[in-house]
PDB file of N, CA and C in Angstrom:
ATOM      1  N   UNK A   1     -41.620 -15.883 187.233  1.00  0.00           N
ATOM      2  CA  UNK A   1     -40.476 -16.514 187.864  1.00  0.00           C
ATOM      3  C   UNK A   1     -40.639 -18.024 187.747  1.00  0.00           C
ATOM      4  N   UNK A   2     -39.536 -18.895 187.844  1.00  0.00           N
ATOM      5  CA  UNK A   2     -39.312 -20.096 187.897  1.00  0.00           C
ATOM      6  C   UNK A   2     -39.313 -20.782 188.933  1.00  0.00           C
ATOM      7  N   UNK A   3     -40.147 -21.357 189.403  1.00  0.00           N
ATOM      8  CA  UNK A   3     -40.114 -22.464 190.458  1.00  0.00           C
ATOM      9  C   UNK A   3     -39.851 -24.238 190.437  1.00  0.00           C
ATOM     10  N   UNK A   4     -39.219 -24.813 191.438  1.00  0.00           N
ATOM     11  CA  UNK A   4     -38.714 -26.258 191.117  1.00  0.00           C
ATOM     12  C   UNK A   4     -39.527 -26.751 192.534  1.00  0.00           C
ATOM     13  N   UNK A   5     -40.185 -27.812 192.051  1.00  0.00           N
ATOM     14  CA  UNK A   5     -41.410 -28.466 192.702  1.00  0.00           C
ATOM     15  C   UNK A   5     -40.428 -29.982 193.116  1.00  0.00           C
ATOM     16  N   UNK A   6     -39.603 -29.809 194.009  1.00  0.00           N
ATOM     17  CA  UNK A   6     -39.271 -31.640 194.786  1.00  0.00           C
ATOM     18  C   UNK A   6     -39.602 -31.981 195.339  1.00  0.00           C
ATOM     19  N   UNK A   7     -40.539 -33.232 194.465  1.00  0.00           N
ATOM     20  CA  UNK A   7     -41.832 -34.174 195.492  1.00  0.00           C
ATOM     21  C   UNK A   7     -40.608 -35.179 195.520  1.00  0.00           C
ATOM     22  N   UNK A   8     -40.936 -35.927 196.849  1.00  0.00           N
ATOM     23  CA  UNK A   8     -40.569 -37.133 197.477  1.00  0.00           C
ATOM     24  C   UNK A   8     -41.827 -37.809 197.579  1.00  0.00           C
ATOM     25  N   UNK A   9     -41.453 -39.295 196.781  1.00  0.00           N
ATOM     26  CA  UNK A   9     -42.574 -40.164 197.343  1.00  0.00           C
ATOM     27  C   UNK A   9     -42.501 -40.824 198.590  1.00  0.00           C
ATOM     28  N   UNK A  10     -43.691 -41.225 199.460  1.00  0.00           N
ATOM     29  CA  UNK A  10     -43.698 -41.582 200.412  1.00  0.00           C
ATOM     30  C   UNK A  10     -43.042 -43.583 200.237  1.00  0.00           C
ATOM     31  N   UNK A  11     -42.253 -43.818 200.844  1.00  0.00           N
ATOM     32  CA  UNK A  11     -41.774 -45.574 200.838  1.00  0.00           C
ATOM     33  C   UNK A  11     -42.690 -46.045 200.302  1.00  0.00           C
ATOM     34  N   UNK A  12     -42.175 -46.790 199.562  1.00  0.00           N
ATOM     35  CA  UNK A  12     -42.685 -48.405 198.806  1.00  0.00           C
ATOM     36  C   UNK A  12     -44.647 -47.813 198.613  1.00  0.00           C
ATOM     37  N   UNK A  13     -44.300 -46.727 197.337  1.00  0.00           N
ATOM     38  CA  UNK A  13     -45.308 -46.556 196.747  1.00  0.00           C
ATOM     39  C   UNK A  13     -44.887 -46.439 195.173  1.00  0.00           C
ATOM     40  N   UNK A  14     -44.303 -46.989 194.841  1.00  0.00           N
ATOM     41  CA  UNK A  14     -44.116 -47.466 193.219  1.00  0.00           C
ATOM     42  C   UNK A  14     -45.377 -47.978 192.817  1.00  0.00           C
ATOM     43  N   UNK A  15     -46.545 -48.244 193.295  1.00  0.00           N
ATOM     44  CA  UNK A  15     -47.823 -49.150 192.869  1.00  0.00           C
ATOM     45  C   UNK A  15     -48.367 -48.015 192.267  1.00  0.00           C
ATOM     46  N   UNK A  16     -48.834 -47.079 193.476  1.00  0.00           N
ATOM     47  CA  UNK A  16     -49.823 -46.115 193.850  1.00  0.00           C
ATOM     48  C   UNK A  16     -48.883 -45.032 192.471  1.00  0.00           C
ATOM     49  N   UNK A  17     -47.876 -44.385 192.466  1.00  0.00           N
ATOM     50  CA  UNK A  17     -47.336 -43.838 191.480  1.00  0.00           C
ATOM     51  C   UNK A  17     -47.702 -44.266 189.957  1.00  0.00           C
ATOM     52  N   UNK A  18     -47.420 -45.101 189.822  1.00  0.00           N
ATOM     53  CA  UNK A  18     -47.446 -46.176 188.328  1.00  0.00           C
ATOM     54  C   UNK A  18     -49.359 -46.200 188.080  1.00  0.00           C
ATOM     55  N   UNK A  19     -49.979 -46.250 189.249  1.00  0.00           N
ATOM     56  CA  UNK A  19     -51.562 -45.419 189.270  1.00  0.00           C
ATOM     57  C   UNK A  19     -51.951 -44.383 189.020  1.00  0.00           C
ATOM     58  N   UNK A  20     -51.377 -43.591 189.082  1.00  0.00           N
ATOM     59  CA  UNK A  20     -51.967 -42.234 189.243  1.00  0.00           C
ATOM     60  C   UNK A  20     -51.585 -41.382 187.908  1.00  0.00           C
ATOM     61  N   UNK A  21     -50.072 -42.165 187.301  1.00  0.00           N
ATOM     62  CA  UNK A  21     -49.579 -41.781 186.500  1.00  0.00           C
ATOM     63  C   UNK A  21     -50.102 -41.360 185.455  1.00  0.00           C
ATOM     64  N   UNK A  22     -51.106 -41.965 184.934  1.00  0.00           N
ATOM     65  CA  UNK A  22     -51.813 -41.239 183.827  1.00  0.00           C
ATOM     66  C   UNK A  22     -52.896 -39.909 183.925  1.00  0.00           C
ATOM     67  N   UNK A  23     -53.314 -39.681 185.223  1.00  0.00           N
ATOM     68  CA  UNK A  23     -53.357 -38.857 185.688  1.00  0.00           C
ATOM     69  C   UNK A  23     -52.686 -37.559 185.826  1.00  0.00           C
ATOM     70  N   UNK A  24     -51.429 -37.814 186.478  1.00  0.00           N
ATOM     71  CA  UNK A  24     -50.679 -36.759 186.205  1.00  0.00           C
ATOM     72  C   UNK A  24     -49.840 -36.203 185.000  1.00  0.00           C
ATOM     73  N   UNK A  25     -49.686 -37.355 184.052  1.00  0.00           N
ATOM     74  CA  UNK A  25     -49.544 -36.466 182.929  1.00  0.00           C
ATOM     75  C   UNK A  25     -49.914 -35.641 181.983  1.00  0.00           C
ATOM     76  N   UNK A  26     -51.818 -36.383 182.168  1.00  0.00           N
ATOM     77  CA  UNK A  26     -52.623 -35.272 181.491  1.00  0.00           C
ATOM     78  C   UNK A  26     -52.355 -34.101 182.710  1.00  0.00           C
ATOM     79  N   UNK A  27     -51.995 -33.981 183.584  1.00  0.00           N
ATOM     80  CA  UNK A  27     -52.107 -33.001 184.458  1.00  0.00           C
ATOM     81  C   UNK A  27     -50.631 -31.884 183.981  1.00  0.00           C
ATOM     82  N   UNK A  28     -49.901 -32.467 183.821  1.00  0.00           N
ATOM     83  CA  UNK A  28     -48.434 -31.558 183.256  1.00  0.00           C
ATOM     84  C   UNK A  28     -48.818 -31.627 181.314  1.00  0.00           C
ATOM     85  N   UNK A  29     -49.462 -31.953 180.859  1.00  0.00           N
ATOM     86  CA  UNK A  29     -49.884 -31.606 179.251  1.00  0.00           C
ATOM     87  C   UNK A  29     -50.148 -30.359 179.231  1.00  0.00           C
ATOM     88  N   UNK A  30     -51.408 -30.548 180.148  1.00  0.00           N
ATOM     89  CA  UNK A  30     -52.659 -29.182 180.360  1.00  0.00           C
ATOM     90  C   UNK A  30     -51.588 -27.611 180.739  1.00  0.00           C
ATOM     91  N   UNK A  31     -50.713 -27.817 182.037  1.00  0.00           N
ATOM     92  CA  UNK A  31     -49.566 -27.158 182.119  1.00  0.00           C
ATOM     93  C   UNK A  31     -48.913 -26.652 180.906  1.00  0.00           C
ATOM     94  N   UNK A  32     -48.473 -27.494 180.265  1.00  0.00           N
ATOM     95  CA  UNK A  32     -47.426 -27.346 179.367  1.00  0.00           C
ATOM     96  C   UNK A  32     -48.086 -26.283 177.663  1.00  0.00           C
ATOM     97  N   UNK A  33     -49.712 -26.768 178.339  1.00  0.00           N
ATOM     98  CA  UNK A  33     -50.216 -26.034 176.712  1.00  0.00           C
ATOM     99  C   UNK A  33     -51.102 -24.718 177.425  1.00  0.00           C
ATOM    100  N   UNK A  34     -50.501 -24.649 178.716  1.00  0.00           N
ATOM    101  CA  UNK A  34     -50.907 -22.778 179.333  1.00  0.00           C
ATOM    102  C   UNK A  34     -49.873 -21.854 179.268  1.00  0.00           C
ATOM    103  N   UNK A  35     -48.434 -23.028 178.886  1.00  0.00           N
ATOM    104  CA  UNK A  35     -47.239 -22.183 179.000  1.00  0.00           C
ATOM    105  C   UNK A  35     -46.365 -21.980 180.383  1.00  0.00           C
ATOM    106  N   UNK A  36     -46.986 -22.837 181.493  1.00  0.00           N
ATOM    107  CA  UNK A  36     -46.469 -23.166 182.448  1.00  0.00           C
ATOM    108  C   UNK A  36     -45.595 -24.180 182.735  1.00  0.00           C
ATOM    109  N   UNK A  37     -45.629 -24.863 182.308  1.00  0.00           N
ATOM    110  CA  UNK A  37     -44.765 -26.281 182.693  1.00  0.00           C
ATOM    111  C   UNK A  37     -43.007 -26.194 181.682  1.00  0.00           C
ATOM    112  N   UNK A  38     -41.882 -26.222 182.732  1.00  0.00           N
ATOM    113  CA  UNK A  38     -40.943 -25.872 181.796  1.00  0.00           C
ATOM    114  C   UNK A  38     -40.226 -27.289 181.731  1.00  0.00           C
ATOM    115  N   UNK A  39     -40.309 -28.136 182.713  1.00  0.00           N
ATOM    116  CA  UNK A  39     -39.737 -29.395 182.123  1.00  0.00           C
ATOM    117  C   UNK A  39     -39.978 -30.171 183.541  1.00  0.00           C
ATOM    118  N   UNK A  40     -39.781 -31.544 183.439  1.00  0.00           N
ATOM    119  CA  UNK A  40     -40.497 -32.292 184.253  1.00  0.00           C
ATOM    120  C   UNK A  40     -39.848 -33.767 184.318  1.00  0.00           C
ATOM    121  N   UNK A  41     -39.838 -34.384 184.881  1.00  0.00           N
ATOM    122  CA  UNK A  41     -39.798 -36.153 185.078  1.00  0.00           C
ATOM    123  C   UNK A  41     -39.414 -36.453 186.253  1.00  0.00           C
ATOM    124  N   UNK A  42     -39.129 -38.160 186.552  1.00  0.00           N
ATOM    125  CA  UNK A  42     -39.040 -38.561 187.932  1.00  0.00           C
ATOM    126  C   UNK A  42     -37.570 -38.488 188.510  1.00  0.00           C
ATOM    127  N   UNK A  43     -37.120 -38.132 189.915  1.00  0.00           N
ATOM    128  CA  UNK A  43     -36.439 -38.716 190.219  1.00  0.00           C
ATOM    129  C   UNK A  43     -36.178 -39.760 190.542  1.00  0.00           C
ATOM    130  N   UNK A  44     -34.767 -40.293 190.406  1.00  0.00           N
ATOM    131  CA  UNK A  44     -34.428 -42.304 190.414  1.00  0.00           C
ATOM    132  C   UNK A  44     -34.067 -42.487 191.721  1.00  0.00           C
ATOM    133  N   UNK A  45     -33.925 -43.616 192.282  1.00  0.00           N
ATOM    134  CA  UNK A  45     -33.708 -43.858 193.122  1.00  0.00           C
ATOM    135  C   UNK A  45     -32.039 -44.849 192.646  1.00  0.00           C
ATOM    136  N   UNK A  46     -31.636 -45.551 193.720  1.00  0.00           N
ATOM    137  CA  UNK A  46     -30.364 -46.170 193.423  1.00  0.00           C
ATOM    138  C   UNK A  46     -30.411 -47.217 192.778  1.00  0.00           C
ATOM    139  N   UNK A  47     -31.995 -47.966 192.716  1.00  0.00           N
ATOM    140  CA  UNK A  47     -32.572 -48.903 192.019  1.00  0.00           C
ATOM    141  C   UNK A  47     -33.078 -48.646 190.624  1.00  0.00           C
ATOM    142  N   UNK A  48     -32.790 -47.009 190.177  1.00  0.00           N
ATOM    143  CA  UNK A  48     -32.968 -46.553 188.885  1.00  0.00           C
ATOM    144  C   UNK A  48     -34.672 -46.764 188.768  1.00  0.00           C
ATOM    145  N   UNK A  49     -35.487 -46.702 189.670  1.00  0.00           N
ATOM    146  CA  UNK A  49     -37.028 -46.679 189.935  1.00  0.00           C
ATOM    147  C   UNK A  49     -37.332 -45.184 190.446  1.00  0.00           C
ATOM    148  N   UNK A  50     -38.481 -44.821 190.154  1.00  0.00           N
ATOM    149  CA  UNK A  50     -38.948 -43.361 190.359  1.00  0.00           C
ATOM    150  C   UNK A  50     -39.185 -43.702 192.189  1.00  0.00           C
ATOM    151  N   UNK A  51     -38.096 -42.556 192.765  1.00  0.00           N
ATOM    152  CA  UNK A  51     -38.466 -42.041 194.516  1.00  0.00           C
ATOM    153  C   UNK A  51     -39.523 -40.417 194.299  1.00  0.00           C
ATOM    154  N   UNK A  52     -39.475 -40.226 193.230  1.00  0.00           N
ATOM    155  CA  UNK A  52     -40.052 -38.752 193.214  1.00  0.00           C
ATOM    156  C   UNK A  52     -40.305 -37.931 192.120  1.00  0.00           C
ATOM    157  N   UNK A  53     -40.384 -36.572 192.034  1.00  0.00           N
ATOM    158  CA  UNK A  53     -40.689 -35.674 190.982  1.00  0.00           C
ATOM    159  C   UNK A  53     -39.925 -34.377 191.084  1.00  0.00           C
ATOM    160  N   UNK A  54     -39.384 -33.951 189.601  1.00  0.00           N
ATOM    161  CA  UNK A  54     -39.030 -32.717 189.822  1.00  0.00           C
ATOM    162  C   UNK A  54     -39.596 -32.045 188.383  1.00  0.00           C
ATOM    163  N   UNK A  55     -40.020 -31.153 189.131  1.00  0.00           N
ATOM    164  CA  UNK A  55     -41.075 -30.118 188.267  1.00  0.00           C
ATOM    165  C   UNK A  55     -41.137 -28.907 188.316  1.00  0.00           C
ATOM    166  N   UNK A  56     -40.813 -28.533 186.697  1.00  0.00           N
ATOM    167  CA  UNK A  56     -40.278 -26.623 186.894  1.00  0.00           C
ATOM    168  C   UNK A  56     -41.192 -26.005 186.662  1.00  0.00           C
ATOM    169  N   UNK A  57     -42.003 -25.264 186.848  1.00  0.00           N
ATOM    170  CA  UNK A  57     -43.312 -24.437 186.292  1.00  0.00           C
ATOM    171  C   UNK A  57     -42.630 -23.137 185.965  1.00  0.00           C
ATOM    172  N   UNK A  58     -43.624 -21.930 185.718  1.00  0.00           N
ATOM    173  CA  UNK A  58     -43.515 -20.362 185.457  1.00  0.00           C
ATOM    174  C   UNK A  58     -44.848 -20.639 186.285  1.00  0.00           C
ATOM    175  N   UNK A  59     -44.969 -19.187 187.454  1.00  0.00           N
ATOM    176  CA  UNK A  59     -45.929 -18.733 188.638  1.00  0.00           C
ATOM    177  C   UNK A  59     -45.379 -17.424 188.993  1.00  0.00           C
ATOM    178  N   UNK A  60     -46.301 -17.041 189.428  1.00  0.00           N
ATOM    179  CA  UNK A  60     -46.378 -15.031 189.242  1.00  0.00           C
ATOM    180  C   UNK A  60     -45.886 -15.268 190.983  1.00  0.00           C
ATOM    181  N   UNK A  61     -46.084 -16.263 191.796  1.00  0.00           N
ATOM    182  CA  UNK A  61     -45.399 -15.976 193.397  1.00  0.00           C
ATOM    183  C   UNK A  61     -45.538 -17.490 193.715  1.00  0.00           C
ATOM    184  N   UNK A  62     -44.674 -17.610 194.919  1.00  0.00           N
ATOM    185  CA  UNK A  62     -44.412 -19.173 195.137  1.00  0.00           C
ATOM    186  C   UNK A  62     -45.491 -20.111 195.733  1.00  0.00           C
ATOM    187  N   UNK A  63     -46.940 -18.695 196.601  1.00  0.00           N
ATOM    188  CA  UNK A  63     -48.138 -19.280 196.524  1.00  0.00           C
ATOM    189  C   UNK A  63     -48.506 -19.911 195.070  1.00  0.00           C
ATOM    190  N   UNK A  64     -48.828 -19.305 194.293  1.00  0.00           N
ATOM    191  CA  UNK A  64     -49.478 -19.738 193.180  1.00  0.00           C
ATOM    192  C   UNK A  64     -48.848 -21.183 192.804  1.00  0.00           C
ATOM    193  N   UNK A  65     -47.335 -20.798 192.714  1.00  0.00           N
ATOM    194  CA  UNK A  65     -46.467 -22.567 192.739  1.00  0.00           C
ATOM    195  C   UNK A  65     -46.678 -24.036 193.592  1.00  0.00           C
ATOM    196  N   UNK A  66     -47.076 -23.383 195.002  1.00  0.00           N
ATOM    197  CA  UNK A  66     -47.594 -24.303 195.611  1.00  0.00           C
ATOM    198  C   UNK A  66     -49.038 -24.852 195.716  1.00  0.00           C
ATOM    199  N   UNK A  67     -50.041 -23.978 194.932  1.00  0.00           N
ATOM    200  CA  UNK A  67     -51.344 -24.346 194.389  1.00  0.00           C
ATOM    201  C   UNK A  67     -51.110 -25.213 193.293  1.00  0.00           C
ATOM    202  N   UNK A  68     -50.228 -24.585 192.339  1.00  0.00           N
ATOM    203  CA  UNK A  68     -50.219 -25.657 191.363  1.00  0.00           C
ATOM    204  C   UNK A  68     -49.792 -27.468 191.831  1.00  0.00           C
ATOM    205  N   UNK A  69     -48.895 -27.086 192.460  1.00  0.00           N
ATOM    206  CA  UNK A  69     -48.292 -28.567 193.046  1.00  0.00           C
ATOM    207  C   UNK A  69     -49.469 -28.869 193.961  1.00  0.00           C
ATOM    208  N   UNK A  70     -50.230 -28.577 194.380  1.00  0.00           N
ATOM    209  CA  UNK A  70     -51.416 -29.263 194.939  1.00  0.00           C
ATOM    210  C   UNK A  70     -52.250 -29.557 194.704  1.00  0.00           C
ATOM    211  N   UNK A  71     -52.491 -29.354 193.077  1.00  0.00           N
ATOM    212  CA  UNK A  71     -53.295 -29.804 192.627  1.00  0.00           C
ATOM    213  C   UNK A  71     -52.669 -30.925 191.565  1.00  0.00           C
ATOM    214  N   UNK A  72     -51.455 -31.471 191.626  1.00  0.00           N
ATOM    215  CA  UNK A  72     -50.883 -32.501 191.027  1.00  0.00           C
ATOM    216  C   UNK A  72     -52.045 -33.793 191.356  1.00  0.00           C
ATOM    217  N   UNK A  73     -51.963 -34.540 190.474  1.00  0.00           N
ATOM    218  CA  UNK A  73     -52.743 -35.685 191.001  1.00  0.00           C
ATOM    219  C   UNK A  73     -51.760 -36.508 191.886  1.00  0.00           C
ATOM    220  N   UNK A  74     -50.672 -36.862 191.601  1.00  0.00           N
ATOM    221  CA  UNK A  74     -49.653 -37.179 192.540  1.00  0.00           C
ATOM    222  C   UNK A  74     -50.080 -37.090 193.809  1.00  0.00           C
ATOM    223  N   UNK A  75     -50.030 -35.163 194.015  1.00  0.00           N
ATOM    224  CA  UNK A  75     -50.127 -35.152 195.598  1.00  0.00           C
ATOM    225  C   UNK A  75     -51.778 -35.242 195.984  1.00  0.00           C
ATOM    226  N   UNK A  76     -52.680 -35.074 194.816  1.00  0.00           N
ATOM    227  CA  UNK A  76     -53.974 -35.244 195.528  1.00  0.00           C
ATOM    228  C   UNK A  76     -53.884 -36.557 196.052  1.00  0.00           C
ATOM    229  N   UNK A  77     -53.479 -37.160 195.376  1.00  0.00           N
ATOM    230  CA  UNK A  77     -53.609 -39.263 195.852  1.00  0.00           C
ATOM    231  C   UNK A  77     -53.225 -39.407 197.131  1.00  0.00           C
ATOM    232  N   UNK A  78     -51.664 -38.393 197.658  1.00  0.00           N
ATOM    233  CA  UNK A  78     -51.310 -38.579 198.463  1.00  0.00           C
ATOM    234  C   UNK A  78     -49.864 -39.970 198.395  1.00  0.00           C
ATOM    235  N   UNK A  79     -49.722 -39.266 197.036  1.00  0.00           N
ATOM    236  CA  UNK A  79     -47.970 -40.245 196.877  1.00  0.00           C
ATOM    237  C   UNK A  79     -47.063 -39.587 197.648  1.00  0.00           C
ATOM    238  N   UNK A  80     -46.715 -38.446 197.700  1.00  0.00           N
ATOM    239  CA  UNK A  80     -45.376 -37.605 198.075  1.00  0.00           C
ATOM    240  C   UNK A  80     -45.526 -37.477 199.985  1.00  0.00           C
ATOM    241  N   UNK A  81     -44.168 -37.803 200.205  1.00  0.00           N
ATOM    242  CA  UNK A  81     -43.910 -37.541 201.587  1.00  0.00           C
ATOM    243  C   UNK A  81     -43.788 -36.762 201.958  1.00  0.00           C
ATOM    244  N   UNK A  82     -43.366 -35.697 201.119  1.00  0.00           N
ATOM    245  CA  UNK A  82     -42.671 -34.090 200.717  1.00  0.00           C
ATOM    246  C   UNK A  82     -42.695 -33.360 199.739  1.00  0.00           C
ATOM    247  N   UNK A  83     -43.068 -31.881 199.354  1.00  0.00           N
ATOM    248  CA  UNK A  83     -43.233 -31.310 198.410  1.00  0.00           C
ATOM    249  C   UNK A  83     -42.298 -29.722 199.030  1.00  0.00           C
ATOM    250  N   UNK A  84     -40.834 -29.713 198.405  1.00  0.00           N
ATOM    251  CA  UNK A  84     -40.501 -28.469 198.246  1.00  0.00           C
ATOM    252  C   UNK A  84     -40.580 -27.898 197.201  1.00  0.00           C
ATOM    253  N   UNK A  85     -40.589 -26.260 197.257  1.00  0.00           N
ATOM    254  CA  UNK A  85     -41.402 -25.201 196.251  1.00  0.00           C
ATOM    255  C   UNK A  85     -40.233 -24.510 196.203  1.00  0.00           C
ATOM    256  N   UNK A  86     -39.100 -24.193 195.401  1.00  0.00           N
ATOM    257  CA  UNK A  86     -37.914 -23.425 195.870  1.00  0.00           C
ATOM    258  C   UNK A  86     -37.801 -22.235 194.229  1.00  0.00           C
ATOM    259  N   UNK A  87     -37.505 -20.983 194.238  1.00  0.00           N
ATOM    260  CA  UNK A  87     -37.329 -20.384 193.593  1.00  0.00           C
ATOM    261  C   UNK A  87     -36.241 -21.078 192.406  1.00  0.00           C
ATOM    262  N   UNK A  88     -36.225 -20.965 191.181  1.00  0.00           N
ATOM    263  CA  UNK A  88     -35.498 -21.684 190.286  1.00  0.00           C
ATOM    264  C   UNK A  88     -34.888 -20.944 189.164  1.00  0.00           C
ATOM    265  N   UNK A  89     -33.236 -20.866 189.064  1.00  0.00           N
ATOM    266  CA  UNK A  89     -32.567 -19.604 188.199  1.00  0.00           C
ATOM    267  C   UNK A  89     -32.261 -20.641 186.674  1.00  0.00           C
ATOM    268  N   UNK A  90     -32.722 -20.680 185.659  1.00  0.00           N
ATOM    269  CA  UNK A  90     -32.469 -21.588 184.640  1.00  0.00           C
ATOM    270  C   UNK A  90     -31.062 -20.827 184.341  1.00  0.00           C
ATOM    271  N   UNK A  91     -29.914 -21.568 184.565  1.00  0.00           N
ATOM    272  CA  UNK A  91     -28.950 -20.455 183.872  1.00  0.00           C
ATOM    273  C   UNK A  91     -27.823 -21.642 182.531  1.00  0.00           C
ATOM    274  N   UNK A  92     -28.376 -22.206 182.326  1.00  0.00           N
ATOM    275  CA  UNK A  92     -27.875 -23.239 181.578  1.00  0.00           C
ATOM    276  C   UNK A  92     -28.157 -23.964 180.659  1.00  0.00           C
ATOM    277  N   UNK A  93     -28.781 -24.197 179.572  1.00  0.00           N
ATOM    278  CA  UNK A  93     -29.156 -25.273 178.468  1.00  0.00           C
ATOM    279  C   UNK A  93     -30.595 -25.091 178.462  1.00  0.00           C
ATOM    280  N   UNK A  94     -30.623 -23.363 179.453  1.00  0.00           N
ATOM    281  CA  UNK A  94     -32.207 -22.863 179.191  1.00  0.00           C
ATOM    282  C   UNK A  94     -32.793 -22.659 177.562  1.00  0.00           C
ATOM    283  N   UNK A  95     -33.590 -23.265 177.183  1.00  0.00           N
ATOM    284  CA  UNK A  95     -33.867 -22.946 175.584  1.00  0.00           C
ATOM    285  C   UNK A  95     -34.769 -21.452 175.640  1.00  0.00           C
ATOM    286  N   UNK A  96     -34.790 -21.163 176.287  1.00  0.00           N
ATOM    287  CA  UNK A  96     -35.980 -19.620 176.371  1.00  0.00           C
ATOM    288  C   UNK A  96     -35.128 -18.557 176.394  1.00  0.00           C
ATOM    289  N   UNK A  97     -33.626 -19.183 176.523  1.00  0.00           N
ATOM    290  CA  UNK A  97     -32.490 -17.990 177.172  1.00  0.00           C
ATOM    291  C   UNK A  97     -31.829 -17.160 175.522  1.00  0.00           C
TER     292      UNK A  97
END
């Protein structure tokens, strides 16, 4: 199944993000070459600056989804204010479809 990972960063951490960042992308590579990671990048804010993350994985239950998102370097650092885990129906411009 498909899960959608919406991290919120915590206020005026654009520093700490733009840090960690290389971090977390080897962290969604590694994802992406297990066959988990279905697509990924930041959400903008109104200032067109990253407030957050949205991140689709494949996970056998929404535990396993929320292990994965906890082991983001993101949230190990402790950027995100919020991390929802919500079941995810690709029904559109899915390339797997």
């Amino acid at each position: 199944m498909l899960y959608a990972l919406m991290c919120k960063d915590k206020p005026n951490s654009l520093d700490k993000r733009l840090a960690e960042r290389p971090a977390h992308v080897e962290h969604l590579k590694a994802l992406d070459a297990q066959g988990i990671l279905k697509m990924a990048g930041p959400l903008l804010g109104d200032n067109e600056k990253p407030i957050g993350s949205l991140v689709v994985i494949a996970a056998d239950s929404k535990d396993e989804a929320e292990a994965i998102a906890a082991r983001d370097p993101y949230a190990v650092a402790g950027l995100f204010e919020s991390v929802e885990v919500r079941g995810f129906n690709w029904v559109f411009k899915n390339p797997e479809a």
